[in-house]
Protein backbone atom coordinates (compact mmCIF):
# COMPACT_ATOMS: atom_id res chain seq x y z
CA UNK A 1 -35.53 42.81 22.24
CA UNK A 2 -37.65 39.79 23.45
CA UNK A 3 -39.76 40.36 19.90
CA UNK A 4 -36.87 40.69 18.48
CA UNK A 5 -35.17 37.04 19.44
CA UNK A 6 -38.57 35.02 18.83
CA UNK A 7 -38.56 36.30 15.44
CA UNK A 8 -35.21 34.81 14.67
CA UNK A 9 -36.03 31.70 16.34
CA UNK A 10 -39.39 31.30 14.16
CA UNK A 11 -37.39 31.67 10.93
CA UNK A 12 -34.46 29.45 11.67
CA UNK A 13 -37.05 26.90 13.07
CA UNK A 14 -39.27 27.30 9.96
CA UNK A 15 -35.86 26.00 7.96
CA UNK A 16 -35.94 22.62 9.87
CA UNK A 17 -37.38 19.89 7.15
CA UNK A 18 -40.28 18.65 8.36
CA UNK A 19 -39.21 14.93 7.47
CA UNK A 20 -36.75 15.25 10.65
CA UNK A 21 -38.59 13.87 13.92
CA UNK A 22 -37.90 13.28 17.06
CA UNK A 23 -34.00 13.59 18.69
CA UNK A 24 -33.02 14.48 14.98
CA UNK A 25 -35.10 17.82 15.60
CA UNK A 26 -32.18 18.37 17.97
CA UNK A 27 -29.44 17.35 16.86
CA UNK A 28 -29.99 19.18 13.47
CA UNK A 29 -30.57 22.45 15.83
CA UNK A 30 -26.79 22.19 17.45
CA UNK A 31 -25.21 21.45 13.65
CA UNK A 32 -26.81 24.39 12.56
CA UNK A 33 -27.19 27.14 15.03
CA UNK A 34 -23.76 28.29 14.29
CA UNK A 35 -24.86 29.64 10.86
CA UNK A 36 -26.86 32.28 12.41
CA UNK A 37 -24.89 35.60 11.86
CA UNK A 38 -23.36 37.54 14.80
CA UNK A 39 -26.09 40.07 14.87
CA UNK A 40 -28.79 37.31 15.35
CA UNK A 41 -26.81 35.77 17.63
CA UNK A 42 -26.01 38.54 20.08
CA UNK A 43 -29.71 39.08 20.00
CA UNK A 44 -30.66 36.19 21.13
CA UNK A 45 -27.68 35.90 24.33
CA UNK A 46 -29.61 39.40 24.59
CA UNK A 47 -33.09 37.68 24.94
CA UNK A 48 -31.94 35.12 27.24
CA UNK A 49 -30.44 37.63 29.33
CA UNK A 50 -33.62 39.55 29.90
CA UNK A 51 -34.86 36.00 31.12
CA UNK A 52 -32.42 36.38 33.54
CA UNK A 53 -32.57 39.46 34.58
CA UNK A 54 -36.44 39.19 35.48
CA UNK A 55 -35.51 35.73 36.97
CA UNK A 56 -33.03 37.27 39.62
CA UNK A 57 -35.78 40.33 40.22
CA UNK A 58 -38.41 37.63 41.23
CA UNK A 59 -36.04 36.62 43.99
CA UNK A 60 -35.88 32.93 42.05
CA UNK A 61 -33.34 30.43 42.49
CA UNK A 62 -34.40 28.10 39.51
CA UNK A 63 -35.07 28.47 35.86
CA UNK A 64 -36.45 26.07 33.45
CA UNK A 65 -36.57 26.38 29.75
CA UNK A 66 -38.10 23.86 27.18
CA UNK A 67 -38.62 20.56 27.24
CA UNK A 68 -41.65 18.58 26.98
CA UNK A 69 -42.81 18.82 30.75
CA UNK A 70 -42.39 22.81 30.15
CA UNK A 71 -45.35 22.69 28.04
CA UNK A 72 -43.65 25.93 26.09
CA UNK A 73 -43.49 27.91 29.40
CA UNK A 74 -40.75 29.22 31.57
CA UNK A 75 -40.81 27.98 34.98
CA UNK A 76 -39.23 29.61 37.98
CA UNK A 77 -38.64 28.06 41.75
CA UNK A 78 -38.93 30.87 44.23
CA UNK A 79 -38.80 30.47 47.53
CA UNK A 80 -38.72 26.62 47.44
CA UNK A 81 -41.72 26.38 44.91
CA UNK A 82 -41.96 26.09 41.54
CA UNK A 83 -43.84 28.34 39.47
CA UNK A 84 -45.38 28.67 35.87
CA UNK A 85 -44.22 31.95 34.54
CA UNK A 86 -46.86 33.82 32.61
CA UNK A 87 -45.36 37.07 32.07
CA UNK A 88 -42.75 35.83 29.70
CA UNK A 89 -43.07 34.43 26.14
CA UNK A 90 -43.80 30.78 25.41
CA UNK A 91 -41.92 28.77 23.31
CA UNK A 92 -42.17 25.79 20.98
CA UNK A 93 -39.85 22.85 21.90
CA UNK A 94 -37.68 23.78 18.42
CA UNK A 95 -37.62 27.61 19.46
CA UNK A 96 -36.26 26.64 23.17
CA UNK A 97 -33.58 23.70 21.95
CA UNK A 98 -32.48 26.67 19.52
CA UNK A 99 -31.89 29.23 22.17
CA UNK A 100 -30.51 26.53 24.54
CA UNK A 101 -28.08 25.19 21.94
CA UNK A 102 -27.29 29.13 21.05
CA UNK A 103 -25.57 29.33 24.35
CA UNK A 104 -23.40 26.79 23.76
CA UNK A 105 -19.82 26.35 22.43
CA UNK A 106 -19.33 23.29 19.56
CA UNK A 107 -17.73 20.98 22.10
CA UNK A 108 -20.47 21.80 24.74
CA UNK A 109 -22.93 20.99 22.08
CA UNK A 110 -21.37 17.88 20.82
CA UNK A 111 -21.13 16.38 24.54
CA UNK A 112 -24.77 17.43 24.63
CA UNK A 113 -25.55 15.10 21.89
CA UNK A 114 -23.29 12.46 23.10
CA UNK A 115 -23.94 12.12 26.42
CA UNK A 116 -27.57 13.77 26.22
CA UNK A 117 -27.04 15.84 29.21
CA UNK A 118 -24.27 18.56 30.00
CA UNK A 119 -23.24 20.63 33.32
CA UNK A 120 -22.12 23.80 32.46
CA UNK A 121 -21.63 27.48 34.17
CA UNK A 122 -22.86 30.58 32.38
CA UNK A 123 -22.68 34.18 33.57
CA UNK A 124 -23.59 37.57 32.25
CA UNK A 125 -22.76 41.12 32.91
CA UNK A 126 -25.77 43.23 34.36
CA UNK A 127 -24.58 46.52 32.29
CA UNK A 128 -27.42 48.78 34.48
CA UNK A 129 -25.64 47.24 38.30
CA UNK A 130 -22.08 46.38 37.21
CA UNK A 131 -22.70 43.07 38.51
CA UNK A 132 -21.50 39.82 36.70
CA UNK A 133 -24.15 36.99 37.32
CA UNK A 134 -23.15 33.61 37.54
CA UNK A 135 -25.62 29.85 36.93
CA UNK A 136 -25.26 26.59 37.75
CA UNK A 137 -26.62 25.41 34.35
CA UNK A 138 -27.66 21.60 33.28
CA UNK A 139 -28.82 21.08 29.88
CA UNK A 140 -30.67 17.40 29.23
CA UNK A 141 -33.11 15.48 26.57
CA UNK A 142 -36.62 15.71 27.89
CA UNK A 143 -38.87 12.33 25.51
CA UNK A 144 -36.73 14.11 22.81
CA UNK A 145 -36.55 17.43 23.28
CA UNK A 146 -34.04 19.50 25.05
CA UNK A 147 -34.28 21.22 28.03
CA UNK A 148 -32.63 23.16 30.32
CA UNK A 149 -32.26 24.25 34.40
CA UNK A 150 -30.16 27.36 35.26
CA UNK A 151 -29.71 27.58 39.27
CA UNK A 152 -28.67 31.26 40.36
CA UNK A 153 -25.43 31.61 42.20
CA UNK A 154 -25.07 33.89 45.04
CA UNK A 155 -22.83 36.56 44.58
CA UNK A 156 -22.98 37.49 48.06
CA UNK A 157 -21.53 34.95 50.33
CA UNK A 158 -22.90 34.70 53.87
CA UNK A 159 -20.35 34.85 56.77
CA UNK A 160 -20.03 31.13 58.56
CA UNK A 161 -21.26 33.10 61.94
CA UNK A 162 -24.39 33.50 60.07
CA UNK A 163 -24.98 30.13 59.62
CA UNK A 164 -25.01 29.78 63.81
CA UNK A 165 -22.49 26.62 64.03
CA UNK A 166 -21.27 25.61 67.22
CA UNK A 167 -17.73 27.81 67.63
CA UNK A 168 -16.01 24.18 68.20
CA UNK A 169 -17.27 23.39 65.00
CA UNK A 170 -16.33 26.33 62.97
CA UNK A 171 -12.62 25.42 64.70
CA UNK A 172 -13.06 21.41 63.28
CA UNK A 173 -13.71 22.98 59.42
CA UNK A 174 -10.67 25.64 60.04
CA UNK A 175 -7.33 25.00 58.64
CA UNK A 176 -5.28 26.83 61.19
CA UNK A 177 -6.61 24.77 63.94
CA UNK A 178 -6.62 21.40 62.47
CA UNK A 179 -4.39 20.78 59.51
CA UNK A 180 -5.61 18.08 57.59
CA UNK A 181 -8.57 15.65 57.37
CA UNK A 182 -12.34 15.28 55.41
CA UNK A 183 -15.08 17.19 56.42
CA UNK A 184 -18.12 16.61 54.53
CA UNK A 185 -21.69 18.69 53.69
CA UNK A 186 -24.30 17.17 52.77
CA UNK A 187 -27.60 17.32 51.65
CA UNK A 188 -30.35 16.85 48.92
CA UNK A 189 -30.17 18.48 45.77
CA UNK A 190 -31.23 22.17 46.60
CA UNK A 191 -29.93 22.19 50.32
CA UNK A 192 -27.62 24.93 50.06
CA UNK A 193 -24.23 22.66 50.19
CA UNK A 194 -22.21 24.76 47.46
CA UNK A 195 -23.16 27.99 49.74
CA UNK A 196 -21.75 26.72 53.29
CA UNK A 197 -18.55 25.51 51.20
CA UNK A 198 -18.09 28.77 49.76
CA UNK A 199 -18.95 30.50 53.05
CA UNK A 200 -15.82 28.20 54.48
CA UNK A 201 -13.50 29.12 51.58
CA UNK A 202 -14.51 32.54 52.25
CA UNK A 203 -13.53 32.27 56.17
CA UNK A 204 -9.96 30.88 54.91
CA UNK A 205 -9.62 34.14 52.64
CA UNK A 206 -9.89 36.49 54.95
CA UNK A 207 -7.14 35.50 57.73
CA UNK A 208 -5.53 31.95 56.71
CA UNK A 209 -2.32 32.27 54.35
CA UNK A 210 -3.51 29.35 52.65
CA UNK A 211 -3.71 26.99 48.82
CA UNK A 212 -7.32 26.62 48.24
CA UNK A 213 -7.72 24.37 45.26
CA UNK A 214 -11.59 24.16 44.02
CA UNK A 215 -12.50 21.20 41.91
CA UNK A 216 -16.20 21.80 40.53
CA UNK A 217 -18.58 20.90 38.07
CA UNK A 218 -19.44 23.01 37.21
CA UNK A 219 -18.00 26.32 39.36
CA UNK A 220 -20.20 28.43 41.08
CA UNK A 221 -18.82 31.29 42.23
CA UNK A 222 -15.36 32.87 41.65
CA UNK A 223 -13.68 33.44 44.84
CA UNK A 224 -10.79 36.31 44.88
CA UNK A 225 -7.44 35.40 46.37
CA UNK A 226 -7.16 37.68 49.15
CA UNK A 227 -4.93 36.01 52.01
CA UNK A 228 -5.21 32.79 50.71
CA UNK A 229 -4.28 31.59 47.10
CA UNK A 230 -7.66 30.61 45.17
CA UNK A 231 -7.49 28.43 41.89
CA UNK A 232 -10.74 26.69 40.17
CA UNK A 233 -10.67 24.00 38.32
CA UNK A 234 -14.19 23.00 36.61
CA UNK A 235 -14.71 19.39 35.57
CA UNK A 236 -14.91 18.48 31.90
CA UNK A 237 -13.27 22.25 31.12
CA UNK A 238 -10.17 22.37 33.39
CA UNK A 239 -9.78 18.57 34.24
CA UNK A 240 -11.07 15.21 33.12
CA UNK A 241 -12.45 14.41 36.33
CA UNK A 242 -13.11 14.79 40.18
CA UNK A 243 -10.64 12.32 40.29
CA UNK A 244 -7.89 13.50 38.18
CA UNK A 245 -8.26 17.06 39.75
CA UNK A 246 -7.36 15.29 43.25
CA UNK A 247 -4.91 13.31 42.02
CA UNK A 248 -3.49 15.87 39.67
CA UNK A 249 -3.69 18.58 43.22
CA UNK A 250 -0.84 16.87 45.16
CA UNK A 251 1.60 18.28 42.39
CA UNK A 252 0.28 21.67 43.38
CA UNK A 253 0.90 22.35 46.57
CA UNK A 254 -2.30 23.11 48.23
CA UNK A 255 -2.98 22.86 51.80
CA UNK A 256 -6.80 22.89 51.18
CA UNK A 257 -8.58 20.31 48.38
CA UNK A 258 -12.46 21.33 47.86
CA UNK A 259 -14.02 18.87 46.03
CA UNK A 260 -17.48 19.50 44.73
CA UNK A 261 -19.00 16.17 44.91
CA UNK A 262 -17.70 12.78 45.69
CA UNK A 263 -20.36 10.85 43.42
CA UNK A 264 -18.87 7.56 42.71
CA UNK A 265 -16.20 5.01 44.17
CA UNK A 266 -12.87 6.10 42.64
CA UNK A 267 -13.54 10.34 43.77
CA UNK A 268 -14.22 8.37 47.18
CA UNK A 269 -11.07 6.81 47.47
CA UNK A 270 -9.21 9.24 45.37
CA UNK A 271 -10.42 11.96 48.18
CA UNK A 272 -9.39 9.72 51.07
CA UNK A 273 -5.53 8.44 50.13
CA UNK A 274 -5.34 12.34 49.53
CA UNK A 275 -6.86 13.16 53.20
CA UNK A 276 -4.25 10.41 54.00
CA UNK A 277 -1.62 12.42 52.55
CA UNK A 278 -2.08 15.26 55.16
CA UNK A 279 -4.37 17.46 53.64
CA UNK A 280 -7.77 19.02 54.33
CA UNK A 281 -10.71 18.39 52.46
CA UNK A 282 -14.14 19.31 52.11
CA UNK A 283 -16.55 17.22 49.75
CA UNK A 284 -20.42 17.35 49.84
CA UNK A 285 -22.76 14.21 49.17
CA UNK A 286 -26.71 14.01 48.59
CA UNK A 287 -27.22 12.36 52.00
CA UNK A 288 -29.86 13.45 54.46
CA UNK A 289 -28.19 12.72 57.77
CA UNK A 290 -24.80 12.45 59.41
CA UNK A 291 -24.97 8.27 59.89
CA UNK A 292 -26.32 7.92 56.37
CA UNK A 293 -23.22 10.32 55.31
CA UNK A 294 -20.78 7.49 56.63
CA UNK A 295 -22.89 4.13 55.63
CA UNK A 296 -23.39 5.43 51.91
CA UNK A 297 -19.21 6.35 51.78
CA UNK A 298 -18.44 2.50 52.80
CA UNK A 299 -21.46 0.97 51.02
CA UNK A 300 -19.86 2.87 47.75
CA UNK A 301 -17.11 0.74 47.39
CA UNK A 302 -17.15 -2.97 47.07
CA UNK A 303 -17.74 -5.17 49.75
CA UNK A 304 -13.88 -6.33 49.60
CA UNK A 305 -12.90 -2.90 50.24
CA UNK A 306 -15.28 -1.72 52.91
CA UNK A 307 -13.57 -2.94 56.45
CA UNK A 308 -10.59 -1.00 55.15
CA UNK A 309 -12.49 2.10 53.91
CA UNK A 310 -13.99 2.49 57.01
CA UNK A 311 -11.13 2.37 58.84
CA UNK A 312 -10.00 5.22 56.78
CA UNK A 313 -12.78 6.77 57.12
CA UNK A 314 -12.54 6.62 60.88
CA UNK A 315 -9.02 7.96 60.76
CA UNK A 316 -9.17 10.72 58.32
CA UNK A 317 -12.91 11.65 58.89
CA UNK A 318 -13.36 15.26 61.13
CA UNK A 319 -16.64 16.21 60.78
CA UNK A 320 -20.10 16.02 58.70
CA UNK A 321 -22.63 18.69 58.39
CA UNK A 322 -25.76 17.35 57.04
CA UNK A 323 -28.37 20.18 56.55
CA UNK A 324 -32.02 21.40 55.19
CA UNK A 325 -33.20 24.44 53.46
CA UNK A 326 -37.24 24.32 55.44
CA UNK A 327 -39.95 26.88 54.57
CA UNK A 328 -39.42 29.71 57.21
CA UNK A 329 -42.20 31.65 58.65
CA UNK A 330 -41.60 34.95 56.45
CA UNK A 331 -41.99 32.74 53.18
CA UNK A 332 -38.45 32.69 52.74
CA UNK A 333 -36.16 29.35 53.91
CA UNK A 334 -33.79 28.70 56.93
CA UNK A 335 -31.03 26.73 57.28
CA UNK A 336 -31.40 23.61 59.47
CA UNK A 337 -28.80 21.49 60.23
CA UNK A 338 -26.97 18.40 62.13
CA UNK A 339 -23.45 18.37 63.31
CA UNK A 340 -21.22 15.82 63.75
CA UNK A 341 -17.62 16.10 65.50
CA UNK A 342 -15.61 13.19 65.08
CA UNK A 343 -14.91 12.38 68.42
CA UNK A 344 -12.65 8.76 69.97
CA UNK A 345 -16.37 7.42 70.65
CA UNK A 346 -17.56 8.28 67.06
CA UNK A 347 -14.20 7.13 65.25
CA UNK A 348 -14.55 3.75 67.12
CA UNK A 349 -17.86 3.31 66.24
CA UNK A 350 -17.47 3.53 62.19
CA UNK A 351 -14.60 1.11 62.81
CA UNK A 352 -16.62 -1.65 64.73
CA UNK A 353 -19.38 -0.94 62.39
CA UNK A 354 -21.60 0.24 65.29
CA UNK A 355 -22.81 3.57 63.38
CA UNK A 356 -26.25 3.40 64.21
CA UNK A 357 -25.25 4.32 67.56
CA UNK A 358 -23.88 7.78 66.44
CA UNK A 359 -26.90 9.59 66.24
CA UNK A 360 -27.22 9.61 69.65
CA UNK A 361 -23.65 10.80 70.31
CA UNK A 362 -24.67 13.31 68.72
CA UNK A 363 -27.67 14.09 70.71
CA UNK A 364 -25.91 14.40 73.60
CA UNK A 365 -22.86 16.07 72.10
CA UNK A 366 -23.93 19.23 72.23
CA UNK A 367 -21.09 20.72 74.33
CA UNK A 368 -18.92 19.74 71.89
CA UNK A 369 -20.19 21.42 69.10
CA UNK A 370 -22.58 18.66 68.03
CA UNK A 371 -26.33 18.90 67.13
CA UNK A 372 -29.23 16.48 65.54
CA UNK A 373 -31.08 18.08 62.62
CA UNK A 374 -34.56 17.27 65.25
CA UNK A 375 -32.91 19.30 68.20
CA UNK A 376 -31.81 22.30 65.34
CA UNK A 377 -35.29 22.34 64.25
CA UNK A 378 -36.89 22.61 67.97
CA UNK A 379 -34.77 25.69 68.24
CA UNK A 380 -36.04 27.19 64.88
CA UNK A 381 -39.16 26.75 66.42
CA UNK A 382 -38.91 28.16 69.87
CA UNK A 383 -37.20 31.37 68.29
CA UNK A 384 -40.25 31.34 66.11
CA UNK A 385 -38.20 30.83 62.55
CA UNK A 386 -40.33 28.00 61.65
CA UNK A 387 -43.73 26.32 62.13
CA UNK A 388 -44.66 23.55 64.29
CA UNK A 389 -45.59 21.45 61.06
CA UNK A 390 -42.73 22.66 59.37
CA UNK A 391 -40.63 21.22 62.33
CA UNK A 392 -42.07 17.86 62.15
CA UNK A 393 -42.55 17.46 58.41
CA UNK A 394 -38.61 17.94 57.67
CA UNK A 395 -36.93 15.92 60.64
CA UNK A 396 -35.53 12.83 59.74
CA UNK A 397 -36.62 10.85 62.88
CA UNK A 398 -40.44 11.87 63.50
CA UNK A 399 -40.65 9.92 66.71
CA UNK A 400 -37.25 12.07 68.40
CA UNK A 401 -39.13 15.32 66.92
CA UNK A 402 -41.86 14.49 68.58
CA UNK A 403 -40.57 13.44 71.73
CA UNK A 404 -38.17 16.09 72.20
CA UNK A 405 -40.76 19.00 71.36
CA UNK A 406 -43.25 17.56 73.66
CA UNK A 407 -40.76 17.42 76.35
């Protein structure tokens, strides 16, 4: 099969005039793919497949295809590193931009051009397990070539008592105990934030008679309604944007809004006037800490708007969990994390702009479900989870780490 798909991506490069340099390469590769036939087609979505397939057997989480930084290799991240893959194929830059634009529909591939980068889901049915496998896919222009990073989605969804919160926190993030109001995950890129949201949708399933409405881009994984109502709505395929998803939500009656990233000012505001509106809602940001979760929301907006976004904030806001994915000692990763609970204390301090005393509310929160990401690494250490080094080297405050593991 494998032999079978470079061959057809030899010949159809081999018809690309050699006049054509540069971004042209590509964008005559997207106006063209199309006029393979069927056959050649299915062979390649075949090929790619098998990519796949050995991908998810590896026990990866990444794949990267083409590009100039490839250097005409596949590249895998397992277990938090990123690895050349030598027991697949290489391919030129033309062969890889024609497999990656063969995956494509003609609007994908047009926005591709356009916008020289497009977020996309892809799945595939594993016909040997039954299993339909679902990527978080992002295809982008690499000095002029095209390249793309697939991200494996979990189809098994960890129960939130496996991810050892506080049980006053789990009670903060559930619906039948508080109503309405933002709760926020956050994270870098990689930290595992799309798997604790789906973990909570998956906690609402099973008991609250809920409307989950998932705004995404792209989605991830397909939840089943099973005691709550579950609708998706992918960005750029189902809606415009995060913000017209929220907006367009209060005409659909849901009692809980996810929304999969609030990554500029309007999906800010647009997710806070709806928190205002009596709804929950969960959102994630690419922050590394609790505080920094609150000063990058204000700092967002301009500077005429931020007294009365942060009182908003301080109103509507009911929690932030900011968390880590750190090498464990079995050569796996762990889940680290700090917990906020919006507390009276907490709420006045975003609205007198004291935030930088929060941290240490939530030091000495613990009782109330609260944790700092330095105290939730100490105990991955003591229960022998993690190394020392480890410990230190992801803490955001290396002076507290220290401190509170010599103590």
């Amino acid at each position: 099969m494998i032999e079978a798909g470079k061959n057809i991506l030899k010949k159809f490069c081999e018809s690309i005039p050699k006049s054509i340099f540069g971004s042209e390469r590509v964008h005559f590769i997207l106006n063209n793919v199309a006029g393979l036939s069927e056959d050649e087609k299915i062979t390649l979505r075949e090929t790619f497949n098998s990519f796949l397939t050995f991908m998810l057997k590896s026990e990866a989480s990444d794949f990267e295809l083409g590009g100039h930084g490839n250097a005409g290799y596949i590249w895998f991240r397992i277990h938090g590193i990123k690895k050349r893959v030598n027991e697949l194929p290489q391919f030129t830059n033309d062969e890889s931009a024609t497999l990656i634009a063969s995956l494509l529909s003609e609007n994908q591939k047009k926005f591709l051009w356009e916008n020289k980068n497009l977020d996309f889901s892809y799945s595939f049915e594993d016909e040997k397990n039954k299993l339909s496998n679902r990527f978080r896919s992002d295809a982008f222009f690499d000095l002029d070539t095209l390249s793309l990073n697939m991200r494996a989605i979990n189809q098994l969804i960890r129960p939130i008592e496996s991810l050892e919160f506080h049980p006053n926190a789990i009670r903060t993030m559930s619906h039948s105990y508080i109503k309405f109001g933002l709760s926020l995950i956050t994270g870098i890129t990689g930290s595992g934030k799309s798997s604790t949201l789906d973990s909570i949708v998956d906690y609402h399933n099973k008991f609250d008679p809920c409307h989950i409405i998932i705004l995404a881009s792209p989605v991830e994984y397909v939840h089943k309604s099973n005691v709550a109502l579950i609708k998706h709505r992918e960005v750029g395929r189902d809606v415009m944007s995060f913000k017209e998803g929220i907006i367009q939500s209060l005409r659909q009656d849901p009692d809980i809004i996810i929304v999969g990233e609030m990554r500029d000012p309007e999906t800010i505001m647009a997710a806070l006037e709806v928190t205002d509106t009596g709804h929950k809602v969960f959102s994630t940001l690419h922050t590394s800490s609790a505080v920094e979760s609150i000063d990058r929301i204000i700092a967002e907006v301009h500077p005429n708007e931020q007294e009365r976004v942060r009182n908003r904030l301080a109103d509507v806001l009911i929690s932030v969990v900011s968390q880590k994915l750190v090498p464990s000692l079995d050569g796996k990763r762990v889940l680290a994390k700090e917990v906020l609970i919006v507390t009276p204390s907490v709420r006045a301090a975003i609205k007198n702009n004291n935030t930088s005393e929060i941290y240490m509310m939530i030091n000495q929160g613990g009782p109330q479900g609260m944790i700092t990401l330095e105290q939730d690494l100490k105990r991955l250490y003591l229960e022998r989870k993690i190394s020392l080094e480890t410990a230190i080297t992801y803490a955001n405050n290396k002076t507290r780490i220290n401190q509170i593991l010599a103590a």
